[in-house]
Each structure stands twice: as structure tokens, then as C-alpha cells.
Protein backbone atom coordinates (compact mmCIF):
# COMPACT_ATOMS: atom_id res chain seq x y z
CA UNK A 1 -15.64 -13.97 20.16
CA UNK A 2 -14.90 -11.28 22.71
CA UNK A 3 -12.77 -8.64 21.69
CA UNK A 4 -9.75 -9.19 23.92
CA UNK A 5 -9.64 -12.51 21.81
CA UNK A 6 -9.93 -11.13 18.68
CA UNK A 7 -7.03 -8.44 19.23
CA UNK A 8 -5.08 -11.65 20.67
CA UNK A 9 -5.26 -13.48 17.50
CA UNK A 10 -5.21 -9.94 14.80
CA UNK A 11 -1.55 -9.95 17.10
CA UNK A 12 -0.70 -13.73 16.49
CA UNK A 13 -1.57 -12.67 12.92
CA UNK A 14 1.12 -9.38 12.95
CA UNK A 15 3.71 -11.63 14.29
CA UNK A 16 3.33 -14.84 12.60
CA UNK A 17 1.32 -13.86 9.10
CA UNK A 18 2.48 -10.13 8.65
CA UNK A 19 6.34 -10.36 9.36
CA UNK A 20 6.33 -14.29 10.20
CA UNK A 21 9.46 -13.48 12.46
CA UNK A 22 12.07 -15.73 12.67
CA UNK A 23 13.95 -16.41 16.02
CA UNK A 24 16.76 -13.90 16.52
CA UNK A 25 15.09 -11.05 14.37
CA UNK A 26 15.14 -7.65 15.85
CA UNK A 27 11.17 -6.48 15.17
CA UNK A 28 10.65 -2.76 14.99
CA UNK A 29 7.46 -1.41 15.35
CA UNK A 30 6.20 1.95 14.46
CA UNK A 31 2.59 2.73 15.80
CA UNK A 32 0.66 5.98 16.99
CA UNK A 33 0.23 6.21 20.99
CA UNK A 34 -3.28 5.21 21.12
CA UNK A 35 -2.73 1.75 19.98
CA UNK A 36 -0.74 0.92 22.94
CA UNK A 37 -2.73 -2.08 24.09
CA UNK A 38 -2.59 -3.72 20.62
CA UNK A 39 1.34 -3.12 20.36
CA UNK A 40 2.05 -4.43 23.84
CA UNK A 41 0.05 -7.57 22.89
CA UNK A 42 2.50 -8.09 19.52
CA UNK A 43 5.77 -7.05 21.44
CA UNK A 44 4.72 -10.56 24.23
CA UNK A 45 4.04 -12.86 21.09
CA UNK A 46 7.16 -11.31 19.55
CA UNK A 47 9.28 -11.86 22.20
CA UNK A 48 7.40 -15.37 22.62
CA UNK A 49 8.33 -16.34 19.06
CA UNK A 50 12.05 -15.54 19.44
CA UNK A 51 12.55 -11.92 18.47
CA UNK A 52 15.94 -11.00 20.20
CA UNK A 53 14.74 -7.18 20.55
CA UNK A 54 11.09 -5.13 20.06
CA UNK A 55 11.90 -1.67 19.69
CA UNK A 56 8.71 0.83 19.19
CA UNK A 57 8.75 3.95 17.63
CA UNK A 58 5.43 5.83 19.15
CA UNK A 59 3.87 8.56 16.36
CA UNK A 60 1.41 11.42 17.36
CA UNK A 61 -0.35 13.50 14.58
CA UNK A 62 -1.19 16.28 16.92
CA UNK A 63 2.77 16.51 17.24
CA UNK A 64 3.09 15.64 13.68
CA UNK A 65 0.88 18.93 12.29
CA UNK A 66 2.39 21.60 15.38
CA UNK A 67 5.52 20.46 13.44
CA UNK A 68 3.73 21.05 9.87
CA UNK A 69 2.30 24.35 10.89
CA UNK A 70 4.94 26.43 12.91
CA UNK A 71 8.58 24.29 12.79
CA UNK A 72 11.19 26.86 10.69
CA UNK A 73 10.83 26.36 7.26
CA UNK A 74 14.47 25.53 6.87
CA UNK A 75 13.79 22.48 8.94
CA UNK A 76 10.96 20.51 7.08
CA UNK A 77 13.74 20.50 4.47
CA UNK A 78 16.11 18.38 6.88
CA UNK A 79 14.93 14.60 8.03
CA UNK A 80 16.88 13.47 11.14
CA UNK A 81 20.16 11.32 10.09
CA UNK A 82 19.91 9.07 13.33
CA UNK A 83 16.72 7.76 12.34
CA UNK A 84 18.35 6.64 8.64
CA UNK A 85 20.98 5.10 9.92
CA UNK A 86 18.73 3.11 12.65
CA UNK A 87 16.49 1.69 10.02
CA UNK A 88 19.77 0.81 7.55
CA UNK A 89 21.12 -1.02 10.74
CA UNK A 90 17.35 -3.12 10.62
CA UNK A 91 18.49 -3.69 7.09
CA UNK A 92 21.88 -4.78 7.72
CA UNK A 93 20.99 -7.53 10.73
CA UNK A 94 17.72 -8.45 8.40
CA UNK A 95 15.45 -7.19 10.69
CA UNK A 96 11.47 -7.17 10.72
CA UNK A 97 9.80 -3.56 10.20
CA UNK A 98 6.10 -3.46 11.20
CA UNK A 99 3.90 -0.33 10.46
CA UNK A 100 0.60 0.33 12.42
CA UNK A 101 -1.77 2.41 10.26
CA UNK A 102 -4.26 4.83 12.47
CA UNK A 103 -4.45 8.12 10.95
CA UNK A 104 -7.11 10.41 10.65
CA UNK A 105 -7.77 10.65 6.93
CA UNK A 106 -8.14 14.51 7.64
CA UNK A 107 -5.50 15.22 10.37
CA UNK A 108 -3.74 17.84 8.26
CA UNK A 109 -6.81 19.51 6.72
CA UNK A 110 -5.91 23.13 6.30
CA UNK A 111 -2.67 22.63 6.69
CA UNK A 112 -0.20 24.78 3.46
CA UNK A 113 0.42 21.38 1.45
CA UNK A 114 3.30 23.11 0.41
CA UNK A 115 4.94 22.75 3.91
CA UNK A 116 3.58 19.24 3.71
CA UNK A 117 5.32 18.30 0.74
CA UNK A 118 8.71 20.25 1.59
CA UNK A 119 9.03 17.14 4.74
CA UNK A 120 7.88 14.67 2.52
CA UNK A 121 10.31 15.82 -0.40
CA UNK A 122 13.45 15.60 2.81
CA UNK A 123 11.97 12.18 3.99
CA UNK A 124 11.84 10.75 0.19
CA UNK A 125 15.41 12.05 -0.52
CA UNK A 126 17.03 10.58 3.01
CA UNK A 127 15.24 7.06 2.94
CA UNK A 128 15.82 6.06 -0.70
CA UNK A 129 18.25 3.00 0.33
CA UNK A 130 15.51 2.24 3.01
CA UNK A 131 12.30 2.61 0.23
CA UNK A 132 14.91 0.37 -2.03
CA UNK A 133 15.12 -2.22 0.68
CA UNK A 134 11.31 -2.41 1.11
CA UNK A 135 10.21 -2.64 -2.64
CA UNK A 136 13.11 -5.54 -3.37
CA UNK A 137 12.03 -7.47 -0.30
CA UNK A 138 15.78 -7.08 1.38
CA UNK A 139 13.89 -6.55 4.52
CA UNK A 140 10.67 -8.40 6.33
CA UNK A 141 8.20 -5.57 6.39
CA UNK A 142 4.21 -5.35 6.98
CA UNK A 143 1.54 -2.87 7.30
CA UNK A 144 -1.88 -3.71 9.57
CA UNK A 145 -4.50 -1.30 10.80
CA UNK A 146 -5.90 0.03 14.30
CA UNK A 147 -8.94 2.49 14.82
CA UNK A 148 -8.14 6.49 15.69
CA UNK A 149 -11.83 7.86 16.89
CA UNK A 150 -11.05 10.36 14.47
CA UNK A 151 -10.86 7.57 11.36
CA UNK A 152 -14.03 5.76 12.54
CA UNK A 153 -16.18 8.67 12.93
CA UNK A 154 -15.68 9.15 9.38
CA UNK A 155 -16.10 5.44 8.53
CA UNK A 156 -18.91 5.46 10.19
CA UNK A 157 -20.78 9.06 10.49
CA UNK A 158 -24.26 9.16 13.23
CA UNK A 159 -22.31 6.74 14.88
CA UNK A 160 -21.50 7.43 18.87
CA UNK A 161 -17.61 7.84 18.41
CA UNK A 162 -17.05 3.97 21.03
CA UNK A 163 -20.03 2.87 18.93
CA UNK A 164 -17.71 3.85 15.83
CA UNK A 165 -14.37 2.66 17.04
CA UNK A 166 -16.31 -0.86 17.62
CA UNK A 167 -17.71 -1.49 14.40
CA UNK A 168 -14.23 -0.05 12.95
CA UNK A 169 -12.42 -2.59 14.82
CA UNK A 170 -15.07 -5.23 13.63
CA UNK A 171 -14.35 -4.44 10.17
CA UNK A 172 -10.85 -4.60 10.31
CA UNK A 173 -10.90 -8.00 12.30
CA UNK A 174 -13.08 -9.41 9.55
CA UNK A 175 -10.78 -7.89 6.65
CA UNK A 176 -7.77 -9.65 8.42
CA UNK A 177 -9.54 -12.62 8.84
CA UNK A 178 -8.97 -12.38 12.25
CA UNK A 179 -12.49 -14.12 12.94
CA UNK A 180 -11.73 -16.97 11.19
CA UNK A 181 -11.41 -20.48 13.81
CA UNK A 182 -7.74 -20.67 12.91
CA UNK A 183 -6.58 -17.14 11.11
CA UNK A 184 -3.00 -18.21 10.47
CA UNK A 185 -4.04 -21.23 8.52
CA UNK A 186 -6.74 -19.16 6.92
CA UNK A 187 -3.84 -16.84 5.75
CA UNK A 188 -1.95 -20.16 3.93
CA UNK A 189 -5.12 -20.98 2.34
CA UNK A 190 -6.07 -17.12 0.94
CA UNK A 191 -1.95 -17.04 0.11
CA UNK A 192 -2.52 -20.76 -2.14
CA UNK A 193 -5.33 -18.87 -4.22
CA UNK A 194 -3.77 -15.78 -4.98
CA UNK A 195 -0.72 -18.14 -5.95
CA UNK A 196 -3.15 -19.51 -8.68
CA UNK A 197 -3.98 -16.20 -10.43
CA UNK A 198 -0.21 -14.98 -9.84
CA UNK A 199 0.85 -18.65 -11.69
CA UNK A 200 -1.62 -17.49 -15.05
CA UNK A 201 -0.84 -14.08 -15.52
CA UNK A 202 2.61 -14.65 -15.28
CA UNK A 203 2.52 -17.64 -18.46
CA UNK A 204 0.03 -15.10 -20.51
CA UNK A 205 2.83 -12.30 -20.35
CA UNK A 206 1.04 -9.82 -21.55
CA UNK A 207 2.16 -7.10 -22.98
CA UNK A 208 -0.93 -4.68 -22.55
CA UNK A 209 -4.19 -4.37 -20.04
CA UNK A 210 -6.54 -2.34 -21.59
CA UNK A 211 -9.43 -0.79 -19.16
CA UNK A 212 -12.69 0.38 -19.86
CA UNK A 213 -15.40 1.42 -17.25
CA UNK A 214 -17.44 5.09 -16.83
CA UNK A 215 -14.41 7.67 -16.69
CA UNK A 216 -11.95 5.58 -17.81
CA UNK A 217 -10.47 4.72 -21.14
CA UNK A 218 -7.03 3.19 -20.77
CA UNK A 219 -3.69 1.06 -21.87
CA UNK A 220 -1.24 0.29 -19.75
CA UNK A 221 2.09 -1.78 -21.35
CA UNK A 222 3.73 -4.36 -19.24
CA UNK A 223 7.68 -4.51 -19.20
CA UNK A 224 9.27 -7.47 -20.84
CA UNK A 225 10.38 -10.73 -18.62
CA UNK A 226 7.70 -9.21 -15.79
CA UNK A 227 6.38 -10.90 -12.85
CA UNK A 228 3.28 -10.94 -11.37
CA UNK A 229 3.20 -10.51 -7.26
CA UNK A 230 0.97 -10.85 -4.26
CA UNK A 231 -0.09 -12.27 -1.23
CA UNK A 232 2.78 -13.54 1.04
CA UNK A 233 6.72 -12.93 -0.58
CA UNK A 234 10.07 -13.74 0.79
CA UNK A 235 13.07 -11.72 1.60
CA UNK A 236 16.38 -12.42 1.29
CA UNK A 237 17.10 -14.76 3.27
CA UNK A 238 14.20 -17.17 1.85
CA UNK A 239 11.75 -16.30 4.59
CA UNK A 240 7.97 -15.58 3.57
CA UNK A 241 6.13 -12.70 4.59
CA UNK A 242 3.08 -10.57 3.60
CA UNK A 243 3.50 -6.71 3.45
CA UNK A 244 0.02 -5.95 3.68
CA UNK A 245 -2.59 -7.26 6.60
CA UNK A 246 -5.21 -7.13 4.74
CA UNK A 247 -4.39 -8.13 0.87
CA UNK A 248 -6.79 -9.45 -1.90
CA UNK A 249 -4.66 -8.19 -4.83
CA UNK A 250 -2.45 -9.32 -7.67
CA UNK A 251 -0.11 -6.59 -8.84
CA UNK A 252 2.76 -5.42 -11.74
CA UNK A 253 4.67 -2.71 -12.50
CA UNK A 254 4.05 -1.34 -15.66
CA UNK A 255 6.59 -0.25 -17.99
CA UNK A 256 7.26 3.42 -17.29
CA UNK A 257 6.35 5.06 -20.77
CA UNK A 258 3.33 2.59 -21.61
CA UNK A 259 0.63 4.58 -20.40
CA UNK A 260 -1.91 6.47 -22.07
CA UNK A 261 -5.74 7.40 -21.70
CA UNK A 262 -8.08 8.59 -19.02
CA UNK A 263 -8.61 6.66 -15.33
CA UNK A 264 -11.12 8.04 -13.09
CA UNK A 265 -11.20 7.42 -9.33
CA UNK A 266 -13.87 5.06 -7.97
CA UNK A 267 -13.05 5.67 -4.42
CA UNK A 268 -11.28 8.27 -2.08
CA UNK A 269 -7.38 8.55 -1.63
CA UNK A 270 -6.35 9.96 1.59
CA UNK A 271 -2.84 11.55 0.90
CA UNK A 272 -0.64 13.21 3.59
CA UNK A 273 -3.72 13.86 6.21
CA UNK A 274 -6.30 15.13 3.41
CA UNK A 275 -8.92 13.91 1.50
CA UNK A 276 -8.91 14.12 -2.87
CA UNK A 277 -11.84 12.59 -4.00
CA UNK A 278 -13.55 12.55 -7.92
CA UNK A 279 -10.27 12.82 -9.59
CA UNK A 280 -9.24 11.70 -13.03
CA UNK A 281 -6.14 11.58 -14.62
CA UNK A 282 -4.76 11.80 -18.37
CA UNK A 283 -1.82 9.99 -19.16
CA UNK A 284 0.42 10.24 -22.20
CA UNK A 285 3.76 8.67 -22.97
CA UNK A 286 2.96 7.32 -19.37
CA UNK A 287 2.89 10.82 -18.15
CA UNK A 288 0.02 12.42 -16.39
CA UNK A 289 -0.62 15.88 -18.64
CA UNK A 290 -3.51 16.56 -17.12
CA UNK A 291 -5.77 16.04 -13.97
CA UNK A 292 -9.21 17.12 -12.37
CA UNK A 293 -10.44 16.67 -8.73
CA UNK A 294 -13.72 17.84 -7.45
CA UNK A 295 -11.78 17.60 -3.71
CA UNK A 296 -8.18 17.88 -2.79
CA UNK A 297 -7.11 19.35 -6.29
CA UNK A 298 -4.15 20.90 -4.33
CA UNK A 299 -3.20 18.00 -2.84
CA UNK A 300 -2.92 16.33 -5.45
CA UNK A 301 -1.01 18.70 -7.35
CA UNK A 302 1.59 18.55 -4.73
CA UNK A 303 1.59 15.19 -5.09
CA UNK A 304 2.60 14.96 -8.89
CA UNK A 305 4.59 17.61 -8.35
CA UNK A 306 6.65 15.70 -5.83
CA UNK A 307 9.72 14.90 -8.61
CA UNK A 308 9.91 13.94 -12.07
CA UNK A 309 8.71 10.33 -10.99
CA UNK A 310 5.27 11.00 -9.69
CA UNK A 311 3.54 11.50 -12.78
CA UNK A 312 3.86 7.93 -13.86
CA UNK A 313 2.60 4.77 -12.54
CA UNK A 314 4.76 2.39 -10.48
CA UNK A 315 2.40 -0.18 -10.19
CA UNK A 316 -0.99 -1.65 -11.57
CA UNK A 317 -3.24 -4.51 -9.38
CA UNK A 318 -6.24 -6.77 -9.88
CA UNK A 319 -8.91 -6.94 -7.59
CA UNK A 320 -11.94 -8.83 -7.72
CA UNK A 321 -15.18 -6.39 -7.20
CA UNK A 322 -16.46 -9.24 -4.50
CA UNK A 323 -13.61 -9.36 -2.65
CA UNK A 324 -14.82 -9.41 1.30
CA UNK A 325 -13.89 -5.97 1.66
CA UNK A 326 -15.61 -4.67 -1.28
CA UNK A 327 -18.64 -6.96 -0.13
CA UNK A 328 -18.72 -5.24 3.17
CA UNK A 329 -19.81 -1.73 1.34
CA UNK A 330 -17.43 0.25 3.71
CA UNK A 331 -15.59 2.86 2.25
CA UNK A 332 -12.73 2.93 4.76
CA UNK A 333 -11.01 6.28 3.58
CA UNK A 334 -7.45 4.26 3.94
CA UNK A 335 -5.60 2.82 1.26
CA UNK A 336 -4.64 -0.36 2.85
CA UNK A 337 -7.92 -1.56 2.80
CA UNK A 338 -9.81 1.02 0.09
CA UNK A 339 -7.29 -0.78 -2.56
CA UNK A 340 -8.19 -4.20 -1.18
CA UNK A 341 -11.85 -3.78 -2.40
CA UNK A 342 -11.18 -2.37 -5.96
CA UNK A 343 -8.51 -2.66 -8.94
CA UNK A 344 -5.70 0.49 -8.38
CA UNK A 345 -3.23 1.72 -9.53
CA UNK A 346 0.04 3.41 -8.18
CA UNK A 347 1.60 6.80 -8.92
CA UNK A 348 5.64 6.63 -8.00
CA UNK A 349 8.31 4.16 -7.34
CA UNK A 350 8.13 0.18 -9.05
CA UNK A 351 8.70 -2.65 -7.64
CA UNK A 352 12.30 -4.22 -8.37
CA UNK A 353 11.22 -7.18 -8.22
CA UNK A 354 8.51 -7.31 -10.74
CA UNK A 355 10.99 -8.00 -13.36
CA UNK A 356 13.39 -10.60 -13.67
CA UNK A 357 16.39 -9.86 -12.19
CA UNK A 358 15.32 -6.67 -11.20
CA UNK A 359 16.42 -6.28 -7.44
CA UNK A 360 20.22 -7.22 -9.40
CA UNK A 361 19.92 -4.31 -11.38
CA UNK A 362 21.39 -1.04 -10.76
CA UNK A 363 19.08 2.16 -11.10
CA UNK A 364 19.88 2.56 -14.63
CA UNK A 365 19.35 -0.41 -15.68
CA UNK A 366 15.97 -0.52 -14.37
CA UNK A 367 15.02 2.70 -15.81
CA UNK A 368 16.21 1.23 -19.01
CA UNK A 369 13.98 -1.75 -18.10
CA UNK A 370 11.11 0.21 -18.06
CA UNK A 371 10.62 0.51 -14.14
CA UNK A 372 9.89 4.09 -12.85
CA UNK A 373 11.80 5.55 -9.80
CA UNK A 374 10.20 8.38 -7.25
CA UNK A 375 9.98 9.35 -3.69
CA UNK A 376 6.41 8.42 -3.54
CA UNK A 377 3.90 5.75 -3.81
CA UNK A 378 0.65 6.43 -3.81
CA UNK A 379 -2.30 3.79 -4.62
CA UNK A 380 -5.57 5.24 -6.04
CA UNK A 381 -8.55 3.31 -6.37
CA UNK A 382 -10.34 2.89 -10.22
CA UNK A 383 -11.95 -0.29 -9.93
CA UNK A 384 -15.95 -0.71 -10.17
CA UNK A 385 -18.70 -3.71 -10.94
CA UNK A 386 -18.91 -2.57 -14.75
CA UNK A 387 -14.81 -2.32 -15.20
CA UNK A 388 -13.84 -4.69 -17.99
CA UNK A 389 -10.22 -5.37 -18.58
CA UNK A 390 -8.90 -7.22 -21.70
CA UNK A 391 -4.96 -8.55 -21.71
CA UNK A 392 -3.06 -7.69 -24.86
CA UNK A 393 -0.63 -10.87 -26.37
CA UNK A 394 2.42 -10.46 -27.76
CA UNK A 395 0.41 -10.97 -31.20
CA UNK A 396 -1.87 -8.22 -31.18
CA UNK A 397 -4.49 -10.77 -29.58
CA UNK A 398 -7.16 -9.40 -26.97
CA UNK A 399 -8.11 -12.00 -24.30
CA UNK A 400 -10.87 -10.61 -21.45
CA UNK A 401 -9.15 -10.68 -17.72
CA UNK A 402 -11.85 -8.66 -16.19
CA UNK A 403 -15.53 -8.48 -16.89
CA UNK A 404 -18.05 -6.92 -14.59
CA UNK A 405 -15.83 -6.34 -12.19
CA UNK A 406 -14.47 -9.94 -11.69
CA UNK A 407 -12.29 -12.27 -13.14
CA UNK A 408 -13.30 -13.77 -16.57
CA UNK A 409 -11.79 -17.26 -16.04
């Protein structure tokens, strides 16, 4: 396959796999500036599959970090009204939100994270309804990929940076099972088998996961009445979806205060623009007390110390060590597909919908559920091919889930 049709059918994929857009649907698309040729291409199938408007919301780091190193400090501590009242309007007409993830896993290197996390503490504050709307699936949203020259060279140092962007965009066609002969049918198929894993773990209930690998020496308890998510999900209105383009995962949230032990990285995060990389974390009471990081410790201070939420875990997710992005031993330095090649976890905000009745409930009630609420949430990535990972009955019975790595049944 040439390239021009393998961006032609990764777009078929946004439109008709990632947000599956229904006639009428308005279809908003953030994206950075350099990805123009890829968000033109979605915006014709859009419009060919019904949408009644495309609207796209261009990004620009470079923009982004003038704004990070020399805007008034007063205003990182304001996030612009117009823009939550746009996306609440996408919620109201049950719109289609698509995200196109570029970044440079470095692009705010140097930058005071403390200005950093001033914005992000404004942004988390004015889109809470809008964070609420994603996580209880009121509104079709999805989140794909596209190269930056900056993200490839990293991906793939030695590399001549159109040599890099290449094999980047290789990767990330194969991830998305783009190459496949018919990718949207592939998608049903990959969707039917996670179904299958989703459709056990949700009649074991368990009420533990205990993990044990090098570094890492945890329990995690699982809320009562939970439910086990992943692959494609359906808003509303009925209509399937999948968030993420690529996804190999199974995932819970925990129950807010059920955490304790040690969980070591296995992989980098890239958080706001920097790198944190060989970190470990110590939970208690669910609470992280203590942390280490050989890179980014800074960073990821800022992060925990983003509000009373962020130090304990929103969700937990299952992923099989031979998963084709695992297999294709690229560390991608992005969590969309980093998380899709190892078992993670989630600092910040649950998912409603992970317990019964949970997107019914007000805030309080969750809480009292055991869901956690924060302005962030961040995946990490602890899984390895040694990780073994026994569920705990409601009896006190251990059964193995994980072992090497994989599933045991």
C-alpha cells in the first residue's frame, strides 16, 4: 500500500471506527497545524458520511510554550469561557469530539512546571462538566495519532528526521490496523474479542488484583457492582464508539481507598511536554505517600500535587505483554499507544460508568461509591513479561489473571 492509501483508510477509520458518526452530528476536531493533510482527508469522509458541520480547532506548541513562558501570571490562572461554552453546546446537540495527538514528548522541557500546572489547574477547574461528559460517555469522543518530526526523532533516534516521520507513520498505521484489507471490519472483529475478556471479568467480580513483578508489590480493591470496559462503548443515545484509535486494553476503576504497595514504571510517561521516566510510587489507604523518579521528579510532583484527587488511582487496565504494539518493541513516548503495549494504571478522575449506575449518580454518591474525582488523568505504564496478577474472590480465594505477562486462561 502507498501511503496516500493508507492515510485514506487510518481517515475512514477516524470517521467510521473512532467516532462512528451518525448523520446530522456536528464533528469537532482538534489537531496541531501540521497534520493538515490528514484532517482535511477526515473533514471529506465526514461530510461524506452525513456530519451536518466539521469545525477544527488548529493547536501549535510553539504558541502553546510562548504562552507558558512569558503570558502574565494572572492569566494562566484564567481558561477562556467561550471555548467552555462551545464544547457544552457539542454536548448539548450530542456532538462528536475528535482529538489528534502530535506532540513532542519534550516540547515544554525547561519550561517552570509550576506555570505549567497553574493552566492546567484553570483548564481542570473550567471543563469539569465537559471531563464529566467524556468519562460517562454523554458525548462521542476519540483520540488517534499523527507524527510531529519532533516525536519521531525520538521514536526513532539515527534516523534522518523524513526517514523518522515514515517509519512513525508506519507504526501507527499498523497499531490502528490501518493495513489490514478491510480495517473497519478488522475493528468489529478486535472489538468481539475484547468483548470476551470484558464478559469474564465482569462474572468473577473480584474484589482485589494483586500484582507482583520487579519493583512492584501491589493490591488494588475493586468497587462493589463494577464493570469492566473496553474496546468500542456507546453514548447516550445508543450509538457505539471507541475513544481510543489504537486500544488493546480492558480497564476498571478501582475503589478510591483500596490501594496499597509499591508499582514501578516499566515505560516512560510523557506529562505536560516532559519526560518522567524510572518512577515508583507508594500507595497507602489508596494514597500515594511517597514517590521516586530518576527523570522528571518535578514533574511529577506537580502532577500529584495537582488537587487532593491526583494521588489516587482512577483507573486500572489489562494488557496482554504480546499485544501488536508491545510486539513491535517501539517505545513510542505517548500514552495512547505506550499503554496499549503494557498493563497501566491511572492517577485522577474514574470512570462513571464503571459502576452500576454510576453516570446516575451525583458526585457524592460516587465518592461514597468508591470512585475518585480530579482534574487529571494520567496513565502510567507498569506492565512487563514477568508481571503476574492474581484476582481476589469475594471469599478470600486467589485465582491467577496474569502470568508472564499474559492472560492465564
Amino acid at each position: 500500500m502507498n501511503f496516500e492509501t493508507m492515510l485514506n483508510r487510518y481517515a475512514e477509520l477516524a470517521v467510521h471506527v473512532g467516532v462512528h458518526l451518525q448523520p446530522g452530528q456536528t464533528l469537532w476536531v482538534n489537531a496541531p497545524i501540521h497534520t493538515a493533510d490528514l484532517v482535511r482527508l477526515i473533514t471529506r469522509k465526514a461530510y461524506e458520511a452525513g456530519a451536518q458541520h466539521v469545525h477544527v480547532e488548529w493547536q501549535d506548541e510553539a504558541v502553546t510554550r510562548l504562552k507558558y513562558e512569558l503570558a502574565p501570571l494572572d492569566s494562566l490562572e484564567q481558561y477562556p469561557a467561550w471555548r467552555v461554552d462551545a464544547l457544552q453546546t457539542l454536548v448539548d446537540q450530542n456532538g462528536a469530539y475528535l482529538y489528534i495527538d502530535s506532540g513532542d514528548p519534550e516540547a515544554f522541557k525547561g519550561v517552570d512546571s509550576n506555570r505549567i500546572g497553574t493552566f492546567s489547574k484553570a483548564a481542570g477547574k473550567a471543563l469539569t462538566s465537559w471531563r464529566k461528559a467524556m468519562t460517562s460517555d454523554q458525548i462521542t469522543w476519540s483520540i488517534m495519532a499523527a507524527p510531529s518530526a519532533e516525536w519521531a526523532k525520538l521514536v526513532f533516534p539515527g534516523q534522518d528526521p523524513d526517514q523518522a516521520v515514515r517509519l512513525l507513520w508506519e507504526a501507527i498505521f499498523r497499531a490502528a490496523r490501518a493495513d489490514k484489507p478491510d480495517p473497519v471490519q478488522a475493528w468489529r472483529e478486535h472489538n468481539a474479542q475484547l468483548e470476551t475478556k470484558l464478559q469474564y471479568l465482569n462474572a468473577k467480580q473480584y474484589k482485589k488484583l494483586h500484582y507482583i513483578a520487579e519493583g512492584t508489590n501491589l493490591t488494588v480493591a475493586l468497587p462493589e457492582h463494577h464493570i469492566w470496559k473496553g474496546g468500542h462503548t456507546r453514548n447516550r443515545l445508543g450509538n457505539t464508539f471507541n475513544p481510543n484509535l489504537p486500544t488493546e486494553e480492558v480497564f476498571i476503576s478501582p475503589h478510591r481507598a483500596g490501594t496499597s504497595g509499591v508499582v514501578r514504571s516499566s515505560k516512560p510517561l510523557s506529562y505536560q511536554g516532559n519526560l518522567i521516566n524510572h518512577f515508583s510510587l507508594t500507595f497507602e489507604n489508596g494514597k500515594v505517600i511517597d514517590f521516586e523518579a530518576e527523570t522528571g521528579y518535578d514533574t511529577l510532583k506537580t502532577m500529584l500535587d495537582m488537587d487532593e484527587g491526583a494521588r489516587y488511582l482512577g483507573e486500572v487496565a489489562l494488557v496482554p505483554h504480546e499485544s501488536p504494539i508491545s510486539q513491535s518493541d517501539i517505545i513510542f513516548f505517548n500514552t495512547l499507544f505506550d499503554e496499549n503495549a503494557s498493563n497501566h494504571l491511572a492517577l485522577g478522575k474514574a470512570f462513571a460508568n464503571c459502576i452500576e449506575h454510576g453516570n446516575d449518580m451525583t458526585p457524592e454518591q460516587q465518592r461514597q461509591a468508591g470512585l475518585n474525582d480530579s482534574f487529571i488523568h494520567v496513565d502510567f505504564m507498569i506492565g512487563t513479561a514477568e508481571m503476574d496478577i492474581d484476582g481476589e474472590l469475594a471469599d478470600g480465594t486467589l485465582e491467577p489473571v496474569f502470568r508472564s505477562g499474559t492472560w492465564a486462561t
